[in-house]
Protein backbone atom coordinates (compact mmCIF):
# COMPACT_ATOMS: atom_id res chain seq x y z
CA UNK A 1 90.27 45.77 97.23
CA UNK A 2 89.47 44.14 94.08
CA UNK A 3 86.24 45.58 91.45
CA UNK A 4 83.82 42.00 91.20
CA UNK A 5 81.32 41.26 88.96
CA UNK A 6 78.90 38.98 90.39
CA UNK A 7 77.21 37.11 87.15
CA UNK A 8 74.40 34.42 86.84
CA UNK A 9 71.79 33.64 84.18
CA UNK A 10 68.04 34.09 83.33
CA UNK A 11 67.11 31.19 84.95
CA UNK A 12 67.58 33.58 87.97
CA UNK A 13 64.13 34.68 87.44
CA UNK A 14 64.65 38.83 87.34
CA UNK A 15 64.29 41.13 84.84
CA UNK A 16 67.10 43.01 83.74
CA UNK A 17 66.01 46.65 85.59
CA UNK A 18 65.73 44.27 88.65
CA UNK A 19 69.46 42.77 88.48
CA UNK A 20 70.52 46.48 87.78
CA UNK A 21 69.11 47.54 91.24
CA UNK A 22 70.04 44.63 92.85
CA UNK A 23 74.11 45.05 91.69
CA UNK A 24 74.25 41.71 89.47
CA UNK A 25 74.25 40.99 85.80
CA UNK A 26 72.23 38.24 83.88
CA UNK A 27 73.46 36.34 81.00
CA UNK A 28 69.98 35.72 78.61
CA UNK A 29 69.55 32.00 77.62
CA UNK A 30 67.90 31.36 74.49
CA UNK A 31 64.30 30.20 74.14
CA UNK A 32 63.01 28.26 71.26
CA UNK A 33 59.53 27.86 70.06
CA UNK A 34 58.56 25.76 67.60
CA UNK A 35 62.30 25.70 66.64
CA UNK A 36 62.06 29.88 66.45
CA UNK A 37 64.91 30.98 68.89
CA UNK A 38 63.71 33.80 70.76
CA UNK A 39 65.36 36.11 73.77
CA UNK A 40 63.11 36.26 77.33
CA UNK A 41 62.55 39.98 78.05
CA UNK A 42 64.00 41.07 74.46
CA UNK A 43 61.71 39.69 71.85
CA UNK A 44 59.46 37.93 73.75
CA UNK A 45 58.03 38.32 77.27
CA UNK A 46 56.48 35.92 79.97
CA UNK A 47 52.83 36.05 78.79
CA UNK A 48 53.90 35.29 75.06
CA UNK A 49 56.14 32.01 76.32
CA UNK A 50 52.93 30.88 78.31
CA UNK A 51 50.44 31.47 75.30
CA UNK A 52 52.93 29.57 73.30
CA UNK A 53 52.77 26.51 75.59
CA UNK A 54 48.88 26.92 76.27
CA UNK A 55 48.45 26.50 72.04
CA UNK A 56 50.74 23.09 72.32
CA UNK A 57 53.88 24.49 70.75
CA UNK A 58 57.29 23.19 72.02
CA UNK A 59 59.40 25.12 74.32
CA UNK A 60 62.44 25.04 75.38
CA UNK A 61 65.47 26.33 76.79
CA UNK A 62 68.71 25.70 76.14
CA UNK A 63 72.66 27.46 77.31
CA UNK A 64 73.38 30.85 76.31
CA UNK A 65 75.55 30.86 73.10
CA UNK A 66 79.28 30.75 73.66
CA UNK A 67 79.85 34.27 71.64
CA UNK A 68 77.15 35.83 73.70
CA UNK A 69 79.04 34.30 77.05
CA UNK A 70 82.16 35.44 75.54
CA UNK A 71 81.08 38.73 74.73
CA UNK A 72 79.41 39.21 78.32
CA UNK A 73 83.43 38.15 79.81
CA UNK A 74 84.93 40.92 78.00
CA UNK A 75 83.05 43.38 77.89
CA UNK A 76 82.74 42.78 81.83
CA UNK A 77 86.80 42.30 82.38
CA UNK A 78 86.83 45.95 80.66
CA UNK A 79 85.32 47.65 84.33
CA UNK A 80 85.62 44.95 86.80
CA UNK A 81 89.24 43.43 87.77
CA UNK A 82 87.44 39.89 88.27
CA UNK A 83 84.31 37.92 87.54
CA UNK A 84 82.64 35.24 89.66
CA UNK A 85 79.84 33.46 87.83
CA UNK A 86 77.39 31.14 89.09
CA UNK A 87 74.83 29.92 86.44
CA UNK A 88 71.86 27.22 86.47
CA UNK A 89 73.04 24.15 88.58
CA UNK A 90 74.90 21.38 86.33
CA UNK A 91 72.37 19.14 86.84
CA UNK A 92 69.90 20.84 84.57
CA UNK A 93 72.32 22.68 82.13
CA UNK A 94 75.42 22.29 80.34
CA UNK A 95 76.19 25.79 81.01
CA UNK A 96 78.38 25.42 84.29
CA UNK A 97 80.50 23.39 81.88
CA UNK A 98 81.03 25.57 79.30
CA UNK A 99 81.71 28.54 81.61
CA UNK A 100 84.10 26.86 83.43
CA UNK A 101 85.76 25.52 80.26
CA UNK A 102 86.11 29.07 78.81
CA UNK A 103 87.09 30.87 82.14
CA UNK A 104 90.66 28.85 81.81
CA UNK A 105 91.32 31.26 78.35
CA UNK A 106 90.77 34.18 81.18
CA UNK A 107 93.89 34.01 83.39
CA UNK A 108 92.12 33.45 86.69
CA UNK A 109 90.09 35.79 86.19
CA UNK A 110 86.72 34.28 86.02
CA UNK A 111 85.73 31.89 88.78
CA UNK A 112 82.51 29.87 88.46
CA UNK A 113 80.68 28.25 90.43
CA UNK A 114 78.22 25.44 90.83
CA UNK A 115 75.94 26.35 93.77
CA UNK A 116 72.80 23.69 92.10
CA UNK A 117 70.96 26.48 92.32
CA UNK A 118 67.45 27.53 90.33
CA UNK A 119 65.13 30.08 89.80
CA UNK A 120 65.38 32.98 92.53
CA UNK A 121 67.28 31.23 95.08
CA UNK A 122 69.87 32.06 92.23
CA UNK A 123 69.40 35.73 93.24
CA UNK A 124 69.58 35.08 97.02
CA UNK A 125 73.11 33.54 96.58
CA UNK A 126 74.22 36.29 94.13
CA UNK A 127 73.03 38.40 97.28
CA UNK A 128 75.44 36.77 99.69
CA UNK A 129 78.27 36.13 97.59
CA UNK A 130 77.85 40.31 97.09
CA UNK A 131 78.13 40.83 101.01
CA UNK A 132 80.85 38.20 101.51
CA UNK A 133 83.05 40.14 99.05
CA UNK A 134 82.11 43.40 100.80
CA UNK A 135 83.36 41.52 103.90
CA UNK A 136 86.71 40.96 102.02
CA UNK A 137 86.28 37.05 101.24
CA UNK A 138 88.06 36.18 97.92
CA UNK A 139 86.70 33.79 95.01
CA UNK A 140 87.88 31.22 95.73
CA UNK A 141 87.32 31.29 99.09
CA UNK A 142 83.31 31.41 98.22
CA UNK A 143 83.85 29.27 95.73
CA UNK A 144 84.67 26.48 98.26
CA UNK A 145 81.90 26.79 100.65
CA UNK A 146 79.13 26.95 98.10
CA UNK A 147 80.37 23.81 96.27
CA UNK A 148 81.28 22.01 99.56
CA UNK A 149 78.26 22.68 101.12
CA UNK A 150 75.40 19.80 101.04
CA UNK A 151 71.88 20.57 99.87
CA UNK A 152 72.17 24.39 99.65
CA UNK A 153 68.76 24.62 97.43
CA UNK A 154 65.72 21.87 98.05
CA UNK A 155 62.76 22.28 97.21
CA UNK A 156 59.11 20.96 96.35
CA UNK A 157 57.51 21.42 92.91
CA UNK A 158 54.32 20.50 91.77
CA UNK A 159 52.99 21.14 88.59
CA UNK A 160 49.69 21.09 86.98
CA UNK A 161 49.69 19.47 83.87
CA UNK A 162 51.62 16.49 82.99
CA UNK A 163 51.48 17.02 79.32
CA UNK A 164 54.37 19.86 79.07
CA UNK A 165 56.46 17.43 80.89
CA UNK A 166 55.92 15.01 78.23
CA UNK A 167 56.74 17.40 75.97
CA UNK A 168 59.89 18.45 77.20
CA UNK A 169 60.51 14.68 77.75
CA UNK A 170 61.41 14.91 81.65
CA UNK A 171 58.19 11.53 81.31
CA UNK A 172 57.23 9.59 78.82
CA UNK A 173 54.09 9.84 76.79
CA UNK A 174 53.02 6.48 78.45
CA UNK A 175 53.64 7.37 81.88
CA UNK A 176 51.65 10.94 81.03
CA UNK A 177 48.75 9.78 80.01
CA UNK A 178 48.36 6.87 82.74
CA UNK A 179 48.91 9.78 85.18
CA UNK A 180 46.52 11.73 83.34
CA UNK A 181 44.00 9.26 83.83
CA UNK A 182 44.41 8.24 87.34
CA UNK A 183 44.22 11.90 88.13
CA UNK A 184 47.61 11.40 89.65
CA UNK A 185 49.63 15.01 90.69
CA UNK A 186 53.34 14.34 90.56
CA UNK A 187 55.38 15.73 93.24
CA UNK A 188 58.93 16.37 92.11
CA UNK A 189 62.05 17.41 94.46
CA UNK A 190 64.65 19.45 93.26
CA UNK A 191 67.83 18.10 95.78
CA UNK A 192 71.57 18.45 94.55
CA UNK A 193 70.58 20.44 91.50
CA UNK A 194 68.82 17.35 89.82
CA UNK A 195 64.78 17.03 90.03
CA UNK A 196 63.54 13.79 90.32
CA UNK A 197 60.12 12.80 91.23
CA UNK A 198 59.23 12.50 95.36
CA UNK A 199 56.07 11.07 95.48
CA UNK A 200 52.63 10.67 93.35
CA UNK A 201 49.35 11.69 94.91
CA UNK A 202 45.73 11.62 93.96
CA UNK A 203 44.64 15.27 94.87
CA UNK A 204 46.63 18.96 94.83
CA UNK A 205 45.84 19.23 98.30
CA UNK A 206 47.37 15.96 99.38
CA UNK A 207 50.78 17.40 97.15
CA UNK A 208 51.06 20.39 98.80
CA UNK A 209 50.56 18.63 102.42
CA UNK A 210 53.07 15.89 101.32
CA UNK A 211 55.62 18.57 99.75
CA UNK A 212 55.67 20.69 102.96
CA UNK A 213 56.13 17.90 105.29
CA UNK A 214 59.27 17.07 102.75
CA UNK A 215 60.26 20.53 102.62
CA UNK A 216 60.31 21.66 106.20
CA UNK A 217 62.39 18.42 107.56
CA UNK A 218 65.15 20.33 108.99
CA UNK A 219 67.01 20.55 112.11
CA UNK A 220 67.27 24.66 112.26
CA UNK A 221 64.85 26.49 109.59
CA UNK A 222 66.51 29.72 110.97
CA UNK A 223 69.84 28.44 108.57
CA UNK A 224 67.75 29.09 105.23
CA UNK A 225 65.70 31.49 103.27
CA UNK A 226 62.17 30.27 102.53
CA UNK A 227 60.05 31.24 99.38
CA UNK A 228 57.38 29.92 97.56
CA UNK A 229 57.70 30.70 93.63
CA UNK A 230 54.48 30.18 91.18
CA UNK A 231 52.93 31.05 88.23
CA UNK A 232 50.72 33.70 89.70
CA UNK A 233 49.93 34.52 92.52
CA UNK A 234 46.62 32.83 94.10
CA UNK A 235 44.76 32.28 97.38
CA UNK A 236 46.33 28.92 97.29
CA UNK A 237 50.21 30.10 96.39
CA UNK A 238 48.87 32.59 99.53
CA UNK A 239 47.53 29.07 101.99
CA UNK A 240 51.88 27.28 101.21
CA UNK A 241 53.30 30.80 102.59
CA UNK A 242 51.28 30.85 105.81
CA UNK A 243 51.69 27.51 106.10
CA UNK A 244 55.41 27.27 105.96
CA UNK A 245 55.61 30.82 107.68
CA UNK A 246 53.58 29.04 111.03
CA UNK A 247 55.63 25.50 110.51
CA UNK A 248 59.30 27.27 110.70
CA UNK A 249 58.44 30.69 112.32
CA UNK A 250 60.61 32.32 109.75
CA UNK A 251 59.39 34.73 106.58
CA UNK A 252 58.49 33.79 103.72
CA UNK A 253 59.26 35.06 100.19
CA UNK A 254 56.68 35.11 97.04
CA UNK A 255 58.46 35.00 93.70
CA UNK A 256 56.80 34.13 90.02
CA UNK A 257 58.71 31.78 87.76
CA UNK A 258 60.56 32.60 84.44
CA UNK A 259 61.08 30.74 81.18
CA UNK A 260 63.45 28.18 82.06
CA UNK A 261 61.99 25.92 84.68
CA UNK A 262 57.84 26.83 83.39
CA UNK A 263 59.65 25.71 79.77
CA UNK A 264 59.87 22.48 81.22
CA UNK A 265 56.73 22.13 83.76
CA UNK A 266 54.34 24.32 81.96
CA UNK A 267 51.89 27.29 83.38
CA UNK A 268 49.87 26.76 86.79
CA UNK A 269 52.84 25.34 88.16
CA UNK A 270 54.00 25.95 92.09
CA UNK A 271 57.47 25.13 94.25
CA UNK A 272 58.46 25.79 97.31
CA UNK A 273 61.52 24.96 99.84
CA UNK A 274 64.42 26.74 100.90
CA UNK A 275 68.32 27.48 100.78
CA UNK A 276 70.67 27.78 102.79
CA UNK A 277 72.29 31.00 104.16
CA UNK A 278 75.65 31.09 102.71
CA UNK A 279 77.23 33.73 104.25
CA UNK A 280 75.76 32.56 107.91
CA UNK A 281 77.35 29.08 107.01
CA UNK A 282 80.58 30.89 106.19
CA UNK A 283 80.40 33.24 108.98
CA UNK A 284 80.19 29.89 111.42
């Protein structure tokens, strides 16, 4: 049986002593501050990415650099017989792209694979691809049921402060500060790898109501994994879990949020939704 290495990216949302436990590795996207290019969990942690925004610097995240991916191929190819790589969906980075583009220089390789997938549904998939391949599926077998499959990841996410989506220009300064001052909460989706805004409401709790109605609006909940993922953990993060655990009857996961998509919405921010069970999709 062929040696795989399953690969994704730090927008997976673990540490890299959790990926080693787990059996997966994690390319490091940059993160720049100020237009200072830091490395999440190298030279800068969580807390100092979050104090960074709180002060009104810029932040952002951007692909991993192609000698970095390059070197990560390589020195991978040198234990494992193949590579299948899923990063950030393509809808949010140009990463897929480049992968893709330098797996050809690999021989066949390197398969990757766009499963518009974010944060630590990222890991969940990593998860099943790792049991499918124990089952004796090949690459490109999984490779075809994650990208024909509709909707694997959608969820709901709401964040707190409009003013970090203005900065990362995902709204316009006009449209932030008319929000601002209609005390509007935006309620974004996150559907085919792309988020969009759902819906605009006047209070938090109205978002959350409106975003689980959105979120649970499937035929079988039993075909997904469910998780809420926030920045922190509160009594409210704690009210969406039971909530979606007594509106599907299935568990619920409780994940906090990394760099790439808290880059983007800022701190305070909280998603929730599912994705689909791979492997049970396959398996069927």
């Amino acid at each position: 049986m062929k040696k795989y290495a399953i690969l994704t990216d730090s927008s997976c949302d673990i540490d890299d002593k959790t990926a080693q436990e787990l059996g997966i590795f994690v390319l490091r996207m940059p993160i720049t501050i100020d237009e200072k290019e830091y490395t999440e969990g190298v030279d800068i942690d969580l807390n100092g990415i979050k104090k960074a925004m709180s002060d009104g610097k810029v932040v952002k995240t951007s692909q991993a650099r192609l000698g970095a991916l390059i070197k990560m191929y390589d020195s991978l190819l040198e234990e494992y017989d193949e590579i299948i790589h899923i990063p950030l969906s393509s809808g949010l980075s140009g990463m897929y792209e480049t992968s893709l583009i330098q797996s050809k220089t690999y021989e066949g390789r390197i398969t990757v694979i766009d499963a518009k997938c974010v944060c630590y549904p990222l890991t969940k998939l990593c998860l099943d691809v790792k049991e499918m391949i124990g089952e004796g599926k090949t690459a490109s077998e999984i490779k075809d049921m994650i990208e024909n499959t509709p909707s694997i990841m959608e969820a709901i996410i709401i964040p707190s402060d409009l003013n970090y989506l203005k900065r990362g220009g995902r709204i316009t300064p006009a449209a932030a500060a008319l929000a601002n001052l209609l005390k509007i909460v935006p309620v974004l989706s996150l559907k085919e790898g792309v988020i969009d805004v759902f819906d605009k409401v006047r209070t938090w709790k109205k978002a959350i109501h409106k975003g689980i109605d959105e979120a649970i609006n499937v035929e079988d909940p039993s075909q997904y994994y469910w998780m809420v993922i926030a920045d922190g953990f509160d009594d409210m993060v704690e009210e969406v879990k039971q909530e979606l655990e007594k509106r599907t009857h299935q568990q619920v996961e409780v994940h906090q949020f990394g760099a790439v998509i808290l880059s983007h919405t800022g701190p305070g921010v909280v998603a929730f939704g599912k994705i689909k069970k791979i492997k049970k999709v396959l398996d069927n």
